[in-house]
Protein backbone atom coordinates (compact mmCIF):
# COMPACT_ATOMS: atom_id res chain seq x y z
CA UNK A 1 -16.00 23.91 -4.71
CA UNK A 2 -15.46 21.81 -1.67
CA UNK A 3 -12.24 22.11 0.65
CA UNK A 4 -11.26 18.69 0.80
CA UNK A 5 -8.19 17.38 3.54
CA UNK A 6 -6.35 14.14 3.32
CA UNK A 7 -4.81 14.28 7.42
CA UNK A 8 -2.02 11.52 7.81
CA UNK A 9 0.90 10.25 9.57
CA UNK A 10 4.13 11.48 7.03
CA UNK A 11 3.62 12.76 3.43
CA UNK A 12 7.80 12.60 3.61
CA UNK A 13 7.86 8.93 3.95
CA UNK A 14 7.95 6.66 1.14
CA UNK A 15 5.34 4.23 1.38
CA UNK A 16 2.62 3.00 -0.44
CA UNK A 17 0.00 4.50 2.12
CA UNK A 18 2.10 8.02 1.01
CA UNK A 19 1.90 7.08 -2.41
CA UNK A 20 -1.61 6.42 -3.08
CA UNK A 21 -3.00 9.55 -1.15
CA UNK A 22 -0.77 11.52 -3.27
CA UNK A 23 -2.33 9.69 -6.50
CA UNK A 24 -5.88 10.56 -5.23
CA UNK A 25 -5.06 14.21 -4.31
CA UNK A 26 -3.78 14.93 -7.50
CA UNK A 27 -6.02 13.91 -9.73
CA UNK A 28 -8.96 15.70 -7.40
CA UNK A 29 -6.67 18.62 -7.75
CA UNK A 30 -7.13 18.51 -11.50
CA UNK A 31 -10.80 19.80 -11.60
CA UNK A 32 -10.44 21.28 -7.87
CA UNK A 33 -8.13 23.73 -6.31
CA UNK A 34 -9.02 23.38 -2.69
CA UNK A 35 -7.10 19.66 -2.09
CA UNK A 36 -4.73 19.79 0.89
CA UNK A 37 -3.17 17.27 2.90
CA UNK A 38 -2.10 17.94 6.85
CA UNK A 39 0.62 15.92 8.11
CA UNK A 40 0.71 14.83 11.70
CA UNK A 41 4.38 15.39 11.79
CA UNK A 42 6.80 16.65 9.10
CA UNK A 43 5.26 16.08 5.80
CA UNK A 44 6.93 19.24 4.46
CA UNK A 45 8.84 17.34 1.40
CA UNK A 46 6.93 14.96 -0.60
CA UNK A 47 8.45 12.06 -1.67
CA UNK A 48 6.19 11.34 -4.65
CA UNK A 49 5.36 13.62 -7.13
CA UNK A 50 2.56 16.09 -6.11
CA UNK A 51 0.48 18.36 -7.90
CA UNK A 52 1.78 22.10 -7.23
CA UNK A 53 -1.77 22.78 -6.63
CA UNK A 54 -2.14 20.44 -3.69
CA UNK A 55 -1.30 22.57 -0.49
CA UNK A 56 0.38 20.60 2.46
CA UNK A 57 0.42 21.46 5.75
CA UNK A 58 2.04 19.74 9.82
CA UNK A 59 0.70 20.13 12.78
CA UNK A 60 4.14 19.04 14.25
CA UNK A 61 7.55 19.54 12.78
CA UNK A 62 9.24 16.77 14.37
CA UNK A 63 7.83 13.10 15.47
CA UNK A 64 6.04 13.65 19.04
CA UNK A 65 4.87 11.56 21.73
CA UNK A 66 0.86 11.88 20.85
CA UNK A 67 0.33 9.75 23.93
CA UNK A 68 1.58 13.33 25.79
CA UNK A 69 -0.13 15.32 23.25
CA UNK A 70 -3.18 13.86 22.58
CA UNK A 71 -5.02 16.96 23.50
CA UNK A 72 -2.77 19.26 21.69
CA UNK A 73 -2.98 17.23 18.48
CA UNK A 74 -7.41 17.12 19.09
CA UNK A 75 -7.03 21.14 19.35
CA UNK A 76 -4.81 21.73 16.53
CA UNK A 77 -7.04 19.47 14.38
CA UNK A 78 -10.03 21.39 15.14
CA UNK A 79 -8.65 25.04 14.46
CA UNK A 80 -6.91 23.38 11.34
CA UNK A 81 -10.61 22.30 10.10
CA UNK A 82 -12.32 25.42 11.23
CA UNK A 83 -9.81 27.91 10.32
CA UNK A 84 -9.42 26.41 6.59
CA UNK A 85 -13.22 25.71 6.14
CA UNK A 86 -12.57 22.03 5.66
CA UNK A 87 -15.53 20.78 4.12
CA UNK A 88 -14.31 16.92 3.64
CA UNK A 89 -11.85 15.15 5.63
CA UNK A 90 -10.09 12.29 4.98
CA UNK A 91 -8.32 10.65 7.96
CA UNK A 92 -5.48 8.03 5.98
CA UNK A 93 -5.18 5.13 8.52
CA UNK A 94 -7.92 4.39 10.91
CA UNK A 95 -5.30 5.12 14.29
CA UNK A 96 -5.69 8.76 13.70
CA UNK A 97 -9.65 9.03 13.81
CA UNK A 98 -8.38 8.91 17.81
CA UNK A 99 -7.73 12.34 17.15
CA UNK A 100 -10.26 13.47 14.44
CA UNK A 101 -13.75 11.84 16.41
CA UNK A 102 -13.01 14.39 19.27
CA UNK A 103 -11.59 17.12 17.01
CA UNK A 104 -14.53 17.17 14.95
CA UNK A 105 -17.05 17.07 17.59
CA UNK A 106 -20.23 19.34 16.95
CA UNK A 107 -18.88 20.38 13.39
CA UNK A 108 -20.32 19.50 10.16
CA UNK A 109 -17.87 18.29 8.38
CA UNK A 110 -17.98 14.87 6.42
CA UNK A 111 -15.42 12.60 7.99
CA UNK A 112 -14.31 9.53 6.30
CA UNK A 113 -12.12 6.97 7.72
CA UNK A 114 -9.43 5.50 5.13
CA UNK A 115 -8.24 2.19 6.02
CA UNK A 116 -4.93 1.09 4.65
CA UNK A 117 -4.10 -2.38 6.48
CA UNK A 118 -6.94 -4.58 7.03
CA UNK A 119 -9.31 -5.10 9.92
CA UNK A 120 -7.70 -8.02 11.23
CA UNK A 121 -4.16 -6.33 11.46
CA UNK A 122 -3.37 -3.53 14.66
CA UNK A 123 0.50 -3.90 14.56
CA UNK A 124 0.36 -4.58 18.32
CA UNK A 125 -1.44 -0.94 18.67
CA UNK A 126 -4.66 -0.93 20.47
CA UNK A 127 -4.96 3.31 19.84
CA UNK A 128 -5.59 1.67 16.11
CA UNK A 129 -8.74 -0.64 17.78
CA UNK A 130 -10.09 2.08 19.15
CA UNK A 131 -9.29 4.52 16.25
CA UNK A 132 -11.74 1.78 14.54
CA UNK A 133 -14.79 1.52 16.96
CA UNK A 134 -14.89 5.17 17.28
CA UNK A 135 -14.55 5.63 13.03
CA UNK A 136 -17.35 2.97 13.08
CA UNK A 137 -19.63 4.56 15.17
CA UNK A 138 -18.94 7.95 14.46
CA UNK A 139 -17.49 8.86 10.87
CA UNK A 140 -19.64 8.74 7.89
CA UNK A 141 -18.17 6.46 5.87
CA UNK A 142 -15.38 3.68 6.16
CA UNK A 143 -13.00 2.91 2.96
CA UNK A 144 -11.51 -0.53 3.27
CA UNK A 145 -9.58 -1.53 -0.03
CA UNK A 146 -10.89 -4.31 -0.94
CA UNK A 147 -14.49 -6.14 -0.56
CA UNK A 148 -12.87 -8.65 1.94
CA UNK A 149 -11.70 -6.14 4.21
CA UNK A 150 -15.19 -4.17 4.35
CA UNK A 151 -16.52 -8.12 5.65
CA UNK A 152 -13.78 -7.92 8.29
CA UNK A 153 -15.38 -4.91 9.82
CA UNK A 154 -18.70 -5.77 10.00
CA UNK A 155 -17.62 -8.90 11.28
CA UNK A 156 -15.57 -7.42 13.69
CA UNK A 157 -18.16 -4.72 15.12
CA UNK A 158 -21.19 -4.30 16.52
CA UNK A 159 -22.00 -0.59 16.44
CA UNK A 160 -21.58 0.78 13.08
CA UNK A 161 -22.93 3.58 11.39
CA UNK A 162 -20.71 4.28 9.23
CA UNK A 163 -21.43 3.65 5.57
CA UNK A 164 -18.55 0.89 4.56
CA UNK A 165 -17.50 1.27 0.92
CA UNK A 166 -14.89 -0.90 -0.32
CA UNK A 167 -12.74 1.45 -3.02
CA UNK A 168 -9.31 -0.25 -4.17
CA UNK A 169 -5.89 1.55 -4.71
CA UNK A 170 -5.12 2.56 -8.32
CA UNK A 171 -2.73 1.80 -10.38
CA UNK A 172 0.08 4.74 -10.54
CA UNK A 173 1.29 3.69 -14.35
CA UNK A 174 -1.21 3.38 -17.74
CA UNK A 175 -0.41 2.53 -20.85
CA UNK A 176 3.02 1.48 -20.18
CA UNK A 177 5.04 0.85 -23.29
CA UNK A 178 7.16 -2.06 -22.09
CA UNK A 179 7.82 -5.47 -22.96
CA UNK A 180 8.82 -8.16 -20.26
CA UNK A 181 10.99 -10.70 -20.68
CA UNK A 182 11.97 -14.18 -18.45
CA UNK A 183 15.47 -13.12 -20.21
CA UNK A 184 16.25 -10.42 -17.55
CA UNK A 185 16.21 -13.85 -15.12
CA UNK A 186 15.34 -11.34 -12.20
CA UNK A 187 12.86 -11.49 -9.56
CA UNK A 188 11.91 -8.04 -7.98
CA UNK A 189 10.26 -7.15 -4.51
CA UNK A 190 9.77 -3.95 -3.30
CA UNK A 191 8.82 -2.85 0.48
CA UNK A 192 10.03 -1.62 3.70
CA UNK A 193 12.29 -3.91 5.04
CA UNK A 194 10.11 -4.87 8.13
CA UNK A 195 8.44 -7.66 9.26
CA UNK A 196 5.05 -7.06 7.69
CA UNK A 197 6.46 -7.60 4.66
CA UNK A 198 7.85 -10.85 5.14
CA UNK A 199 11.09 -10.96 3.14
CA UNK A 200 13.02 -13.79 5.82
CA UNK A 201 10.49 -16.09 4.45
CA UNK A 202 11.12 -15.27 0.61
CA UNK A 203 14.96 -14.93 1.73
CA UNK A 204 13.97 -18.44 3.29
CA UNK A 205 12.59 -19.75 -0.10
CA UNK A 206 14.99 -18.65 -2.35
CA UNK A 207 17.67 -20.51 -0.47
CA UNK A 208 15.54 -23.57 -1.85
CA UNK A 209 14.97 -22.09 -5.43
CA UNK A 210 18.72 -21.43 -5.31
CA UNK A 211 19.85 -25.49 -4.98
CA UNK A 212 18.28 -25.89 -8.26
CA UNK A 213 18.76 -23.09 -10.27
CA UNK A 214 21.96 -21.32 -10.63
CA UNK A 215 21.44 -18.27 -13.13
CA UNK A 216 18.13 -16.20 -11.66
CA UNK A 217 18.84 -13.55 -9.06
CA UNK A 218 16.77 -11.94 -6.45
CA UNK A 219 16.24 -8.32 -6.37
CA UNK A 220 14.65 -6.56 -2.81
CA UNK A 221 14.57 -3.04 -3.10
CA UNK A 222 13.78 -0.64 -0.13
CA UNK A 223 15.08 0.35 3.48
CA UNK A 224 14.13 -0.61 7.13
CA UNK A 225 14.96 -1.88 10.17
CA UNK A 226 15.53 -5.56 9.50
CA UNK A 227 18.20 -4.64 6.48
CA UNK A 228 20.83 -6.37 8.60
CA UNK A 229 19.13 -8.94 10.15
CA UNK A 230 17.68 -9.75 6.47
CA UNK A 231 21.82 -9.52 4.72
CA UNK A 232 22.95 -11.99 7.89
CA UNK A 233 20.32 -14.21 6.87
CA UNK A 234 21.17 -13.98 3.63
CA UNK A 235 24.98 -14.78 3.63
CA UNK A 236 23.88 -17.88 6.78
CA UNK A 237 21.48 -19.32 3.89
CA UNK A 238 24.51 -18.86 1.23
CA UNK A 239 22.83 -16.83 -1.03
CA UNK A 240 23.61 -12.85 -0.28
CA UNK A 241 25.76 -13.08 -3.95
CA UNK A 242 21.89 -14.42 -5.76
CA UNK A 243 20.31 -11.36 -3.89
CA UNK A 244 20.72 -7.55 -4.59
CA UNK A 245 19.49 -5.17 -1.74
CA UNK A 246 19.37 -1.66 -3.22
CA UNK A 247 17.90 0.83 -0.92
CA UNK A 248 14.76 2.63 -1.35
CA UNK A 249 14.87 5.47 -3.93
CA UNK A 250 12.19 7.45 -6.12
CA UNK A 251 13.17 5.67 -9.53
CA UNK A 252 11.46 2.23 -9.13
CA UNK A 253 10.24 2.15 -12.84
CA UNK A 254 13.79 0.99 -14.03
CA UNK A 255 13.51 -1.67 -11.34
CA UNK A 256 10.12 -3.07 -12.93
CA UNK A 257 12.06 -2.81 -16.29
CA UNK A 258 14.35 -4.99 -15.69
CA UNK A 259 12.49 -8.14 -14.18
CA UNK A 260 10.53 -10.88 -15.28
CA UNK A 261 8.06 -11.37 -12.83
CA UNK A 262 6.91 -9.70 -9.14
CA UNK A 263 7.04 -11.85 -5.71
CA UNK A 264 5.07 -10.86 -2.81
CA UNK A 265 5.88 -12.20 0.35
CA UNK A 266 4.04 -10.24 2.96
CA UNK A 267 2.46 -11.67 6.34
CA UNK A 268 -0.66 -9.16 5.95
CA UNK A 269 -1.65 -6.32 3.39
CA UNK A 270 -4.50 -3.87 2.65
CA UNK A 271 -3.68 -3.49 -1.03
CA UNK A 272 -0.50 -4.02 -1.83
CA UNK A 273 0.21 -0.94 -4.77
CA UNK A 274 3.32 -2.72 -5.60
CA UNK A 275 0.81 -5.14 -7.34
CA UNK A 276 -0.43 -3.05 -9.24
CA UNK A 277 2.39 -1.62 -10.05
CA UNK A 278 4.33 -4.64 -11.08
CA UNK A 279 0.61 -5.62 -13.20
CA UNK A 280 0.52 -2.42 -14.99
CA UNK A 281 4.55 -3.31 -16.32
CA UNK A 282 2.85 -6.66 -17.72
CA UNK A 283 4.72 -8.57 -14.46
CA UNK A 284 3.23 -11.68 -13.74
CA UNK A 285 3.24 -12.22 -10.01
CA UNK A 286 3.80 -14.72 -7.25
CA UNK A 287 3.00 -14.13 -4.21
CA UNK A 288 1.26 -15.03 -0.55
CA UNK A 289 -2.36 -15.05 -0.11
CA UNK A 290 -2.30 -13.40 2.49
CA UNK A 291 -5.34 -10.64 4.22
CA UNK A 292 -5.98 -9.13 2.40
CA UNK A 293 -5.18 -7.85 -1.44
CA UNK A 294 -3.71 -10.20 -3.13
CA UNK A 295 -6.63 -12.74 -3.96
CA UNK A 296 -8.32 -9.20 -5.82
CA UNK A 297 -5.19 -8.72 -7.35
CA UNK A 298 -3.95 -12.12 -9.00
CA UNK A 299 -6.05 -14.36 -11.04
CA UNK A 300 -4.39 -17.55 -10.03
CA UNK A 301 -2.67 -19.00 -12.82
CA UNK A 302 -4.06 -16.48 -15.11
CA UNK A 303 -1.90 -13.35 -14.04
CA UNK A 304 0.43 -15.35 -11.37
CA UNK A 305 0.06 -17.84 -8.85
CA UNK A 306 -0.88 -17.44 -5.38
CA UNK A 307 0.60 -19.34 -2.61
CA UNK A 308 -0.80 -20.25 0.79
CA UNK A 309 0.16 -17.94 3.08
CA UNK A 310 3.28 -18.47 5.03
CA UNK A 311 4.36 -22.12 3.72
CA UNK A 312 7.76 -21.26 2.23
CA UNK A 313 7.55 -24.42 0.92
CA UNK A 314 4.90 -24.06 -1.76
CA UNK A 315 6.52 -20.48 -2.24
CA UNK A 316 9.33 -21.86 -3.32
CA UNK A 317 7.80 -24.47 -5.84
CA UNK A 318 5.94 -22.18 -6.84
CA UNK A 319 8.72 -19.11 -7.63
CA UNK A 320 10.64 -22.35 -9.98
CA UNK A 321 7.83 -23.09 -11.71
CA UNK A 322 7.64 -19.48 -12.80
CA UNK A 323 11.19 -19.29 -13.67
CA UNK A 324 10.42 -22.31 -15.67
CA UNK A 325 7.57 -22.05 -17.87
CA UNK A 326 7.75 -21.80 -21.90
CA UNK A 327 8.42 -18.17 -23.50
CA UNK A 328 4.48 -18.81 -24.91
CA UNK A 329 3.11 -19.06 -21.29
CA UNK A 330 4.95 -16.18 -19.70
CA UNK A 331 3.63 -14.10 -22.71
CA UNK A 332 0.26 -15.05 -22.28
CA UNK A 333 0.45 -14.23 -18.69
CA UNK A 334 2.26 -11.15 -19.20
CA UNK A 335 -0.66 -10.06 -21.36
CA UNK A 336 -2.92 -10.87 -19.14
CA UNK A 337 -1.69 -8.70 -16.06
CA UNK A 338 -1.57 -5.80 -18.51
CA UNK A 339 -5.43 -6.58 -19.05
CA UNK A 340 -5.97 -6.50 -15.78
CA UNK A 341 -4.40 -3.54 -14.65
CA UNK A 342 -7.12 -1.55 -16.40
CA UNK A 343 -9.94 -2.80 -13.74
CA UNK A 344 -7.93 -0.50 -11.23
CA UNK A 345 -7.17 3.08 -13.44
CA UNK A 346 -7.38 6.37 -11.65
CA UNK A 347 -10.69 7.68 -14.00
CA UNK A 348 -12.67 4.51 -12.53
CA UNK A 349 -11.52 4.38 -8.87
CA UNK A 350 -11.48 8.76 -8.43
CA UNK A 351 -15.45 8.20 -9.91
CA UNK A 352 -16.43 6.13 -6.43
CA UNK A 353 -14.56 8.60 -4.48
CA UNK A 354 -16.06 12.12 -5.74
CA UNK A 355 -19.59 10.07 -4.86
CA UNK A 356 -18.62 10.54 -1.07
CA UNK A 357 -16.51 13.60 -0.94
């Protein structure tokens, strides 16, 4: 069977990038032993469940300057690959095919490049432009996450050989025996608490949603640099006792439990798992329409609404008249994200990727 490597940043850190590679490597490690995944740094302690088979590996224990080690990192890459046998690697985030274009130089090895933001998005990094033209013109295949993001890059390039193939995240719950209810009067959001993600603006909104409704509370749930910043804004907007910030932590399932519906309220996305997440507990959701994810995610007033992206405003009117439609609508709704959590289960999206591995 094939030796297949997923190389990324942190297995140990608890995002969704983290999360979905872990979902993909286990269920390849279900009719294939030889799934690893090398960490840049760290990576030593999972935080998501994954499969005992699934061997993990660092090049680094510790975060490093890879600015000063660039040439380390390209080294240890290659004897990594060749010492292993690598047959397949899969390089999560498009900033580290910096390191895997020269590392795999002259070796035949298939090299995809898995994208995880979207095309449009370098977080103020240009290592992750050129981690793009050279996965472009070099790799074998791209993965964007959604159709909108593969148009990005081939807007956005000239030189590509690459085969582009848009494959979206799955969904990390099926069959979910759970019944939600506009009684728990709870709106959830999960995410790092970092700009990306956008949660001044929802914080922002609320503070509207608040002057009219006094019973519905707030729920943001992870960790980050902006925590403070966020609480501050909070109690300044006079709504830190409508909000509850509970830190990240592995047991989000109870957190899905107990709301009625999902906001989003991120500035930019690749797929947002929390989507799916929220769609396979029958959540309806609101959130921006932002690049790119959530427009292939929510069925506009079928599974949720979407809002334009960044008007607080509409966000706003739009997060009331949630919290006030009939029992009969939310039901129907509810249904309806529960439906359409199936178009994104493991046994269909693991199908597209065995076709390039």
């Amino acid at each position: 069977m094939k030796k297949i490597c997923f190389l990324m940043g942190n297995l140990s850190n608890p995002g969704g990038t983290e999360r979905v590679t872990t979902l993909i490597a286990n269920e390849l490690a279900e009719k294939n032993p030889n799934i690893s995944i090398l960490s840049l740094t760290d990576g030593k302690n999972p935080f998501f469940y994954l499969n005992a088979d699934v061997k993990t590996y660092s090049l680094y224990p510790m975060k490093i300057s890879f600015k000063k080690n660039f040439i380390g990192a390209v080294l240890k890459i290659r004897r990594f690959v060749q010492q292993h046998q690598i047959d397949s690697l899969i390089v999560v985030d498009s900033i580290s095919c910096m390191f895997t274009v020269p590392a795999l130089y002259g070796l035949q090895v298939n090299h995809i490049c898995w994208e995880h933001f979207n095309f449009n998005v370098n977080l103020k990094t240009k290592s992750r432009d050129i981690g793009r033209k050279w996965a472009a013109k070099y790799c074998d295949y791209i993965v964007t996450l959604t159709k909108r993001d593969k148009e990005l890059w081939q807007q956005g390039l000239n030189d590509i050989n690459a085969k582009i193939i848009p494959i979206a995240n799955p969904t990390p719950y099926e069959n979910v025996k759970h019944r939600p209810s506009l009684d728990f009067k709870n709106v959830l959001t999960l995410g790092r608490l970092t700009y990306q993600k956008g949660f001044d603006s929802l914080i922002e909104a609320w503070a509207q949603v608040c002057k009219t409704n006094e019973d519905w509370t707030l729920s943001i749930v992870g960790s980050g640099e902006d925590e403070e910043a966020l609480k501050d804004q909070a109690k300044r907007l006079e709504v830190l006792s409508r909000i509850n910030f509970v830190p990240a932590n592995k047991d989000i399932e109870q957190y899905y439990k107990k709301s009625s519906f999902y906001c989003l309220s991120s500035r930019f996305e690749g797929l947002p798992m929390v989507l799916l997440e929220a769609q396979a507990f029958g959540l309806p959701i609101v959130a921006f329409d932002c690049d790119t994810g959530p427009a292939e995610v929510v069925e506009h007033r079928t599974t949720g609404l979407l809002v334009k992206a960044g008007d607080t405003n509409q966000l706003a009117d739009s997060l009331l008249m949630m919290i006030n439609i009939t029992n009969s609508e939310y039901e129907m709704m509810s249904a309806n994200t529960i439906e359409n959590s199936q178009n994104f289960s493991i046994q269909s999206i693991i199908k597209t990727w065995l076709s390039i591995i």
